[in-house]
N, C-alpha and C. Protein backbone atom coordinates (compact mmCIF):
# COMPACT_ATOMS: atom_id res chain seq x y z
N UNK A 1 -16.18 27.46 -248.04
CA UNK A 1 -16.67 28.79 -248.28
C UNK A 1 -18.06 28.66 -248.91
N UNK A 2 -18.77 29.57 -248.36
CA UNK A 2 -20.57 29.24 -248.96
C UNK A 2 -20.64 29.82 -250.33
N UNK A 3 -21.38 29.68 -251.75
CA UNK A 3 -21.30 30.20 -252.56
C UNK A 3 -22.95 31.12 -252.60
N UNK A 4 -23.22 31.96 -253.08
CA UNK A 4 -23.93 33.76 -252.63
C UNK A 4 -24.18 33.89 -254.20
N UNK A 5 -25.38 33.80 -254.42
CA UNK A 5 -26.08 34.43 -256.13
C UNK A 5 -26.46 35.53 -255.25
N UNK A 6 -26.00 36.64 -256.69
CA UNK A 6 -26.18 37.93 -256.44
C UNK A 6 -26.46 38.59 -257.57
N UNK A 7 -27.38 38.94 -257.84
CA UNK A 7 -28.30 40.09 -258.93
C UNK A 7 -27.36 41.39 -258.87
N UNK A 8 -27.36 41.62 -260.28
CA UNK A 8 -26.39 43.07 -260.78
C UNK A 8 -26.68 43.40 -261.75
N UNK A 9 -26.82 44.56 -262.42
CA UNK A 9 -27.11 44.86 -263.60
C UNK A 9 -25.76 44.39 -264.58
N UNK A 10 -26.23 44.18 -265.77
CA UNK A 10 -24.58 43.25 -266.62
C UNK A 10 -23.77 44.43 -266.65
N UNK A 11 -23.77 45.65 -266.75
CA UNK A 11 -22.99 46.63 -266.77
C UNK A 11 -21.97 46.67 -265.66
N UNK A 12 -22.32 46.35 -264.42
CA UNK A 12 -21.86 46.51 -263.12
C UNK A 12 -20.76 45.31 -263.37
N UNK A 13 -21.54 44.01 -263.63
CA UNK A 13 -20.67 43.41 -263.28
C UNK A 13 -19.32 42.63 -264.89
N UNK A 14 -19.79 43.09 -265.83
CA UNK A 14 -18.74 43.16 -266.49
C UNK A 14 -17.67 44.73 -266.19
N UNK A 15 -18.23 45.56 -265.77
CA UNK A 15 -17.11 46.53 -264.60
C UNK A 15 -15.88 45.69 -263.53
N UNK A 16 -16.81 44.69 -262.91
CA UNK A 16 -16.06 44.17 -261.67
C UNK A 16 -15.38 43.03 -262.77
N UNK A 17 -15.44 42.69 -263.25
CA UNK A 17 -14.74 41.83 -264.59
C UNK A 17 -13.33 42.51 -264.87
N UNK A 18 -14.10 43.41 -265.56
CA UNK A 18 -12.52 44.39 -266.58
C UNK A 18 -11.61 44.41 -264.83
N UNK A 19 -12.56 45.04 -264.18
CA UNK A 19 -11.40 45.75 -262.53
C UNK A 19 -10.62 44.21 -262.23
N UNK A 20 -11.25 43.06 -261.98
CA UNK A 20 -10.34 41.98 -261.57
C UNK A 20 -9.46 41.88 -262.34
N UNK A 21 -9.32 41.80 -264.05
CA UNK A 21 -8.61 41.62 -265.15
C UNK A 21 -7.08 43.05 -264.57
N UNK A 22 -7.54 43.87 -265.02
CA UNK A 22 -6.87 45.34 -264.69
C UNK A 22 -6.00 45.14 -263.15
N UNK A 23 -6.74 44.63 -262.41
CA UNK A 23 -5.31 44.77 -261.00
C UNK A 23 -5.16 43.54 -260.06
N UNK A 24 -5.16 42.68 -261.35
CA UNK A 24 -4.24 41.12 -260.92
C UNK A 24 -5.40 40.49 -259.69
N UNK A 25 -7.29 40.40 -259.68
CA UNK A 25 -7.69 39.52 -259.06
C UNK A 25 -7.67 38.58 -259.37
N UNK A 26 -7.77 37.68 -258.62
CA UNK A 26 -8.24 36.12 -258.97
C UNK A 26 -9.56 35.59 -259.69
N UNK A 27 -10.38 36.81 -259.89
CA UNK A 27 -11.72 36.77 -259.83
C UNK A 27 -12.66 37.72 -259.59
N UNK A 28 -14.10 37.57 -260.53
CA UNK A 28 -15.19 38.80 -259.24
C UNK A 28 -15.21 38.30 -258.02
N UNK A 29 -15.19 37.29 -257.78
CA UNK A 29 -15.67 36.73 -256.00
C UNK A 29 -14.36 37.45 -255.57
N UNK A 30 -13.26 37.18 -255.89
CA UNK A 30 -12.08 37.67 -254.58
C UNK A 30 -12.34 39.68 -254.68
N UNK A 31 -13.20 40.16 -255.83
CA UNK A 31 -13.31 41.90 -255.70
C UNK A 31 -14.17 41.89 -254.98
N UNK A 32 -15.28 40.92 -255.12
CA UNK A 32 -16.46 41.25 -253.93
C UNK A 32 -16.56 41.25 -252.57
N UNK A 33 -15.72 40.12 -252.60
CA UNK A 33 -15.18 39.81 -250.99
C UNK A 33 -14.40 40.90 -250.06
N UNK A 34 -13.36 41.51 -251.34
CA UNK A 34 -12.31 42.93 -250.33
C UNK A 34 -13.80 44.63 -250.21
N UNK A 35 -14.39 44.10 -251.60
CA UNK A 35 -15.62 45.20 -251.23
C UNK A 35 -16.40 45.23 -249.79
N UNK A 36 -16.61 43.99 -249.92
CA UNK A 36 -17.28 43.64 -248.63
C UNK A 36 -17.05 44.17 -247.29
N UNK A 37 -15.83 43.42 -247.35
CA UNK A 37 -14.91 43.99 -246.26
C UNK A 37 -14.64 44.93 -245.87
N UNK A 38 -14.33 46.13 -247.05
CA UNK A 38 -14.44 47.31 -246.86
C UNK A 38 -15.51 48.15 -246.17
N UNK A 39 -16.76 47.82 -246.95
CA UNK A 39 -17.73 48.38 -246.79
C UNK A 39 -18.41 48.01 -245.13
N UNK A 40 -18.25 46.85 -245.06
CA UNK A 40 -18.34 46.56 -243.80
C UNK A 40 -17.50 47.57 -242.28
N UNK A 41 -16.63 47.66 -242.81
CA UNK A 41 -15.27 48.15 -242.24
C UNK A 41 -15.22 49.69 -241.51
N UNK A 42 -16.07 50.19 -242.99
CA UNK A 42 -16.14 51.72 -243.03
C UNK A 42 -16.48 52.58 -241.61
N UNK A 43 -17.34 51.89 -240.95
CA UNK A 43 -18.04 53.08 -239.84
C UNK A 43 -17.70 51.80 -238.70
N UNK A 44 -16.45 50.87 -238.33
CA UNK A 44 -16.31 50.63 -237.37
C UNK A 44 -14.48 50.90 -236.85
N UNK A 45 -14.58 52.28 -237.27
CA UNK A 45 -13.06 53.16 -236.85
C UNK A 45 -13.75 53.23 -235.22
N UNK A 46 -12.55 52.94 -234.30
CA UNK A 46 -13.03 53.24 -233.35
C UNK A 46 -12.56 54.17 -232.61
N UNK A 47 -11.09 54.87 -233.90
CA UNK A 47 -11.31 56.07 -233.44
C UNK A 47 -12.49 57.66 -233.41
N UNK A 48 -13.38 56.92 -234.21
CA UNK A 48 -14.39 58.23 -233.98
C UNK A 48 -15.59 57.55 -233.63
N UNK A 49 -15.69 56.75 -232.42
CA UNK A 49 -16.88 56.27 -231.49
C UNK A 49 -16.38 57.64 -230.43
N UNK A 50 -17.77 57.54 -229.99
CA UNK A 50 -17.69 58.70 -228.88
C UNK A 50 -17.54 59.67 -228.67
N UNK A 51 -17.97 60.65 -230.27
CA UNK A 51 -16.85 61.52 -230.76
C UNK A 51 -17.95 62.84 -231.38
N UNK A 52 -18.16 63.94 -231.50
CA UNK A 52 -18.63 64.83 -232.20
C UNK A 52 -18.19 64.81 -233.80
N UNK A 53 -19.27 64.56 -234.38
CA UNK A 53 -18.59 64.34 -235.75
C UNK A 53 -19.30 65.15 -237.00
N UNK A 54 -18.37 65.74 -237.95
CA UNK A 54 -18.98 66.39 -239.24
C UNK A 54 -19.10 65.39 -240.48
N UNK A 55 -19.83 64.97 -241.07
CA UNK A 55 -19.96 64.14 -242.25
C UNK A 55 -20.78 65.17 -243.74
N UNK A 56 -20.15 65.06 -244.34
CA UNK A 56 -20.42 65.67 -245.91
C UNK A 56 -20.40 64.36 -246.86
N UNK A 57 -22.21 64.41 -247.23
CA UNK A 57 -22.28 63.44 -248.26
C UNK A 57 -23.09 64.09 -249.18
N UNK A 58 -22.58 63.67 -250.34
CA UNK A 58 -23.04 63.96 -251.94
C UNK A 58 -23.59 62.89 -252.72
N UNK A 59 -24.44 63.41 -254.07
CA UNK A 59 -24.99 62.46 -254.12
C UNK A 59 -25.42 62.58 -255.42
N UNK A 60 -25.31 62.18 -256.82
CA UNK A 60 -25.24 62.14 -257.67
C UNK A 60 -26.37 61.40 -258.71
N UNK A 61 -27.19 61.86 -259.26
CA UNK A 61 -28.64 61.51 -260.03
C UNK A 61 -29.67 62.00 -261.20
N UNK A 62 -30.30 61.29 -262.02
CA UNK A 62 -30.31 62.00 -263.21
C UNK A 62 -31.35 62.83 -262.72
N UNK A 63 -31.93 63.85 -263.40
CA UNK A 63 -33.10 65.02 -262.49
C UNK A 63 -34.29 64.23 -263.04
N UNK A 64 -34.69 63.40 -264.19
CA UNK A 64 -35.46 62.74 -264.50
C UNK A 64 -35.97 61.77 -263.68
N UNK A 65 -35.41 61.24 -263.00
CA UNK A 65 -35.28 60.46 -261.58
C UNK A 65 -35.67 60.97 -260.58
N UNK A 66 -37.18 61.52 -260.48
CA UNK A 66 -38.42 62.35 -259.57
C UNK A 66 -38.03 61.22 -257.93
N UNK A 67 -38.16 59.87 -258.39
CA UNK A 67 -37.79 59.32 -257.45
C UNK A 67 -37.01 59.21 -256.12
N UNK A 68 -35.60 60.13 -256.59
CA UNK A 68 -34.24 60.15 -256.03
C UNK A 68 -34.44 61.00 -255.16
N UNK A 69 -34.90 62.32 -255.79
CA UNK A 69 -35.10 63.79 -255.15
C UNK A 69 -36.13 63.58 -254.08
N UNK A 70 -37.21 62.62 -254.50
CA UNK A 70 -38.32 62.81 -253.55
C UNK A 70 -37.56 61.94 -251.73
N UNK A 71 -36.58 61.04 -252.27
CA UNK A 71 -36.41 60.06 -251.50
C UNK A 71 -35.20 60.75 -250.34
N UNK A 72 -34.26 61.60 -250.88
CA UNK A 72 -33.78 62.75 -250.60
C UNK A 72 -34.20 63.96 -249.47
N UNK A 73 -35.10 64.20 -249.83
CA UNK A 73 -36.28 65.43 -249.30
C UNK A 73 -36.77 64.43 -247.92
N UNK A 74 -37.44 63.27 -248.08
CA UNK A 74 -37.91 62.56 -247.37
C UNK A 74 -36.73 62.28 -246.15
N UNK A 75 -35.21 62.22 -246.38
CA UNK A 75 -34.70 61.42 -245.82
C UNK A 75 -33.89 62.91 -244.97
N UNK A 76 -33.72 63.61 -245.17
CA UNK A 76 -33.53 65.17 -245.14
C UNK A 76 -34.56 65.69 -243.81
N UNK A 77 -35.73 64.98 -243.67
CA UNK A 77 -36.65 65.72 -242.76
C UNK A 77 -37.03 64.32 -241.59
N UNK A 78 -36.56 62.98 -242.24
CA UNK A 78 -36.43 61.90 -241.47
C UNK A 78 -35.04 62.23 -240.28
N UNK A 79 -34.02 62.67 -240.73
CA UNK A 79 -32.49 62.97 -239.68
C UNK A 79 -32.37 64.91 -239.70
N UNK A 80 -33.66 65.23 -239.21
CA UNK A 80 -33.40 67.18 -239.15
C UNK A 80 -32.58 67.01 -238.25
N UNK A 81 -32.58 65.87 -237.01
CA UNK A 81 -31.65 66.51 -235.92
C UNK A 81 -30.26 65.84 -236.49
N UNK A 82 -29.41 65.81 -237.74
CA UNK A 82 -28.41 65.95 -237.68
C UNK A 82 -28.13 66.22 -239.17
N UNK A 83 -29.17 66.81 -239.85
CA UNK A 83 -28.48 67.42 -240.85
C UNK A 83 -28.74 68.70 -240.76
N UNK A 84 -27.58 69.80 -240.94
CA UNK A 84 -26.93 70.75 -240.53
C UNK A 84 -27.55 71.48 -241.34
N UNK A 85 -27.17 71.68 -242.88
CA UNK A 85 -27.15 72.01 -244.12
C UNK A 85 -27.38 71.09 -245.71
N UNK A 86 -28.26 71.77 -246.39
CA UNK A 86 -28.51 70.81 -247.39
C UNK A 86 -28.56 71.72 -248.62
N UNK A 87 -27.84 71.19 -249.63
CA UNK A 87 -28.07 72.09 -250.75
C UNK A 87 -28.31 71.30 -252.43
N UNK A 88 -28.91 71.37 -252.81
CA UNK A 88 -29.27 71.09 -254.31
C UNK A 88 -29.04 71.55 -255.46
N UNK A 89 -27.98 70.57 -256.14
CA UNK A 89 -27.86 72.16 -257.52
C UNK A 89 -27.99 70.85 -258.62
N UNK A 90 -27.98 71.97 -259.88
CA UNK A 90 -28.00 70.98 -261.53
C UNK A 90 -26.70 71.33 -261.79
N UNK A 91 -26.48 69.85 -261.99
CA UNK A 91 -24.96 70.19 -262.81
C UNK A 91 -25.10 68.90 -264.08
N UNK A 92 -23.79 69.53 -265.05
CA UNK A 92 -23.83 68.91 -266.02
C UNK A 92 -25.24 68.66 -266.72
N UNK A 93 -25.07 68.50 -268.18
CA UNK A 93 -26.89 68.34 -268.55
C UNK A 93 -28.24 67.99 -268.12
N UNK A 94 -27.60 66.66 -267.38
CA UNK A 94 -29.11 65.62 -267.24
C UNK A 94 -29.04 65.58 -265.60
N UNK A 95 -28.55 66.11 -264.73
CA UNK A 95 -28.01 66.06 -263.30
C UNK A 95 -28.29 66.51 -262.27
N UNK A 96 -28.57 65.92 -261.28
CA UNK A 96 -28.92 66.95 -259.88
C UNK A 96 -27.83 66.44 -258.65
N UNK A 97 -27.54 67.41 -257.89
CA UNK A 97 -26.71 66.91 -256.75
C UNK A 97 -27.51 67.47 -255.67
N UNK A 98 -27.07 66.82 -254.68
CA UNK A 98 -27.42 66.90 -253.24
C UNK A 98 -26.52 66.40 -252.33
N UNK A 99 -26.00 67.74 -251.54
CA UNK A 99 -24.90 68.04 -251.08
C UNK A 99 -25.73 68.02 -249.58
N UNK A 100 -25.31 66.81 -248.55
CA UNK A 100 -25.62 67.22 -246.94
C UNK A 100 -24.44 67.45 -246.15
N UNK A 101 -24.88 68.12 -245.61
CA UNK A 101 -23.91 68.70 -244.22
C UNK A 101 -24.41 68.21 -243.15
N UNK A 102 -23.18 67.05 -242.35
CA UNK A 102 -24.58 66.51 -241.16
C UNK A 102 -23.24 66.64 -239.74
N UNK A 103 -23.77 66.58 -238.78
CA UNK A 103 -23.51 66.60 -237.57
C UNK A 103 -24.16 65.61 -236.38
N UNK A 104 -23.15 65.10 -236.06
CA UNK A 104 -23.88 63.69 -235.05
C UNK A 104 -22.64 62.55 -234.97
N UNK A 105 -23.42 61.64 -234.14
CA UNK A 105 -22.51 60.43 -233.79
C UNK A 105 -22.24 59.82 -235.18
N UNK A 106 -21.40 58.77 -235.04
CA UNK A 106 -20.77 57.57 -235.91
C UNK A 106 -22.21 56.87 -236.20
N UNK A 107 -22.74 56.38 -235.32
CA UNK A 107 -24.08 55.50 -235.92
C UNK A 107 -25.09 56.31 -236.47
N UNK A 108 -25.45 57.88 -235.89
CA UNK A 108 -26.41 58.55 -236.84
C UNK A 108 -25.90 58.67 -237.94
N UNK A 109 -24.43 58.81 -238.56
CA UNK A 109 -23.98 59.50 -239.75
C UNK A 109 -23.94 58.11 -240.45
N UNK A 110 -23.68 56.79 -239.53
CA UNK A 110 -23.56 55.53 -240.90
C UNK A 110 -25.05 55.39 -241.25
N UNK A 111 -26.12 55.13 -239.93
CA UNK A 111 -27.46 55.49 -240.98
C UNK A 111 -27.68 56.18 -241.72
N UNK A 112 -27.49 58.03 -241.43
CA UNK A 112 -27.93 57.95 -242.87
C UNK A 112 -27.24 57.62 -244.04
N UNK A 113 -25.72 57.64 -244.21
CA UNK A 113 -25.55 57.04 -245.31
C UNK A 113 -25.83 55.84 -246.09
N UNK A 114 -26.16 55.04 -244.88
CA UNK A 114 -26.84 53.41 -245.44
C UNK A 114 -28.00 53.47 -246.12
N UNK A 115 -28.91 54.67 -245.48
CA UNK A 115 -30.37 55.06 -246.43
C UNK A 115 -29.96 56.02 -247.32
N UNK A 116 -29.15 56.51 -247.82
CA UNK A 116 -28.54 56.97 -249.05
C UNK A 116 -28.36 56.17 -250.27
N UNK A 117 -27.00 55.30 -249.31
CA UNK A 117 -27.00 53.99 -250.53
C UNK A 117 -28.32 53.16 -250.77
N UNK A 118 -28.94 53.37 -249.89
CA UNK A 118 -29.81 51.66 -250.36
C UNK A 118 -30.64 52.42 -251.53
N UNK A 119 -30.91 53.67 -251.48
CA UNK A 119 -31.56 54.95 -252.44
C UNK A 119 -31.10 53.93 -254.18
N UNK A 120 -32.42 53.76 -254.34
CA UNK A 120 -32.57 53.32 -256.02
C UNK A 120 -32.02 54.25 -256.97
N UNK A 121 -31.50 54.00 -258.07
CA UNK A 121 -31.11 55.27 -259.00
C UNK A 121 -30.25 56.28 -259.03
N UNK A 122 -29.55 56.23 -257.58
CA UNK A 122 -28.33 57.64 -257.79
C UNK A 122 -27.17 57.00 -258.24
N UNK A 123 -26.78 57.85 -258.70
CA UNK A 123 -25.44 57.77 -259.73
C UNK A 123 -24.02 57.52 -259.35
N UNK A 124 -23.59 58.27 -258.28
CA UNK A 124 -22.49 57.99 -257.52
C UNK A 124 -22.88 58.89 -256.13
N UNK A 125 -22.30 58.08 -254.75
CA UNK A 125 -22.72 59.07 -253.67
C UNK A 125 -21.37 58.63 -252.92
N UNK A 126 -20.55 60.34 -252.48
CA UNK A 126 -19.52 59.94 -251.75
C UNK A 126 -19.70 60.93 -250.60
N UNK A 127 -18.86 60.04 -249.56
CA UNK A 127 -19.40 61.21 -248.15
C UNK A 127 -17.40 60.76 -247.15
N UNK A 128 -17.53 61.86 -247.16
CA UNK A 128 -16.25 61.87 -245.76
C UNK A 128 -16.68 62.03 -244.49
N UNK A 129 -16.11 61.77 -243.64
CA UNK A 129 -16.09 61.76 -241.98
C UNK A 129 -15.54 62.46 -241.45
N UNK A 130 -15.65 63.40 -240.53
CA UNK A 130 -14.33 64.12 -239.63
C UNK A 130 -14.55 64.63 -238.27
N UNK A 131 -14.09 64.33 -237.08
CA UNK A 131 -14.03 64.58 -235.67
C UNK A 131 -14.01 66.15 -235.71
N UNK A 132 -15.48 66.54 -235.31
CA UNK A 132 -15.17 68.51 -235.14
C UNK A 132 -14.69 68.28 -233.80
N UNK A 133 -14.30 67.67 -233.17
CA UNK A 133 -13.68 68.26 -231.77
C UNK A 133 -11.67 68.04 -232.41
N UNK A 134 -11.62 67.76 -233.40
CA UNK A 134 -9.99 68.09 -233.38
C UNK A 134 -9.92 69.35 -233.78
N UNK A 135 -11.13 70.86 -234.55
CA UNK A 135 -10.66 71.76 -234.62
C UNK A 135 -10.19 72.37 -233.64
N UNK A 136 -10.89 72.30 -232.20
CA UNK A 136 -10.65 72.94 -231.39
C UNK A 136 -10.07 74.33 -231.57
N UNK A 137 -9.77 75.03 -230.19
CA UNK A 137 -9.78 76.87 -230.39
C UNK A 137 -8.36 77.12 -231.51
N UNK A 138 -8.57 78.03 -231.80
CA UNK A 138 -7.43 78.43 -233.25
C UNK A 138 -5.72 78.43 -232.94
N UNK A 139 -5.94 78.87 -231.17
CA UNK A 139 -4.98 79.05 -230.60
C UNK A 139 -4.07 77.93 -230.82
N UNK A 140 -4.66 76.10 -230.41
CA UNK A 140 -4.38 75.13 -230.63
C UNK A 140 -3.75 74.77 -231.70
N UNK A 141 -3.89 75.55 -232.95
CA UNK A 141 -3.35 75.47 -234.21
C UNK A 141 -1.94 75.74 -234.69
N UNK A 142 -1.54 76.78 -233.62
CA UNK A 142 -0.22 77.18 -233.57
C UNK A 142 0.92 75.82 -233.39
């Protein structure tokens, strides 16, 4: 197995410390490795290749962080053709969110979330996936 130096802030990774301690890893390498995997994992469902898809991602950052917002705005007018809806609010004291509503394939929606994450400074960013062709007509619902 190859061994991988990897830069983290000490906060992060005495986190991945306590988490290995807390649910029986072997180690940070064996948390990093199922992260990996995961993350890797995420946007190769192959049930939603080929597929009309709704994605809602959020995105969590201090408002002091001119950076985030600008990078945001930028990335917002970089994918117009698949973000739907975008909204911005302050929450909690020090906080800004940014809420997208996007529409598009599996690979437009994992880009943009990949230029989300790689985004310096946000705080937490979570986004779901979902096939708009399973709403189909209401009738179907019955």
């Amino acid at each position: 197995m190859s061994v991988v130096s990897v830069s983290m802030p000490e906060e992060l990774l005495n986190r991945i410390d306590q988490f290995a301690d807390d649910h029986g890893y072997t180690g940070r390498s064996e948390v990093l490795r199922e992260a990996s995997r995961n993350l890797l994992g995420e946007f190769e469902d192959t049930k939603l290749e080929d597929r009309d898809l709704m994605g809602v991602v959020t995105v969590v950052f201090d408002y002091e962080t001119t950076s985030v917002e600008e990078k945001m705005m930028h990335l917002r007018h970089e994918h117009e053709g698949i973000v739907a809806s975008n909204f911005h609010s302050h929450v909690g004291g020090h906080h800004c969110m940014e809420l997208f509503v996007l529409e598009g394939s599996l690979e437009e929606i994992s880009t943009f979330v990949g230029k989300i994450r790689a985004t310096k400074d946000t705080l937490t960013i979570d986004y779901s996936v979902l096939p708009v062709d399973d709403f189909g007509p209401l009738a179907d619902m019955n």
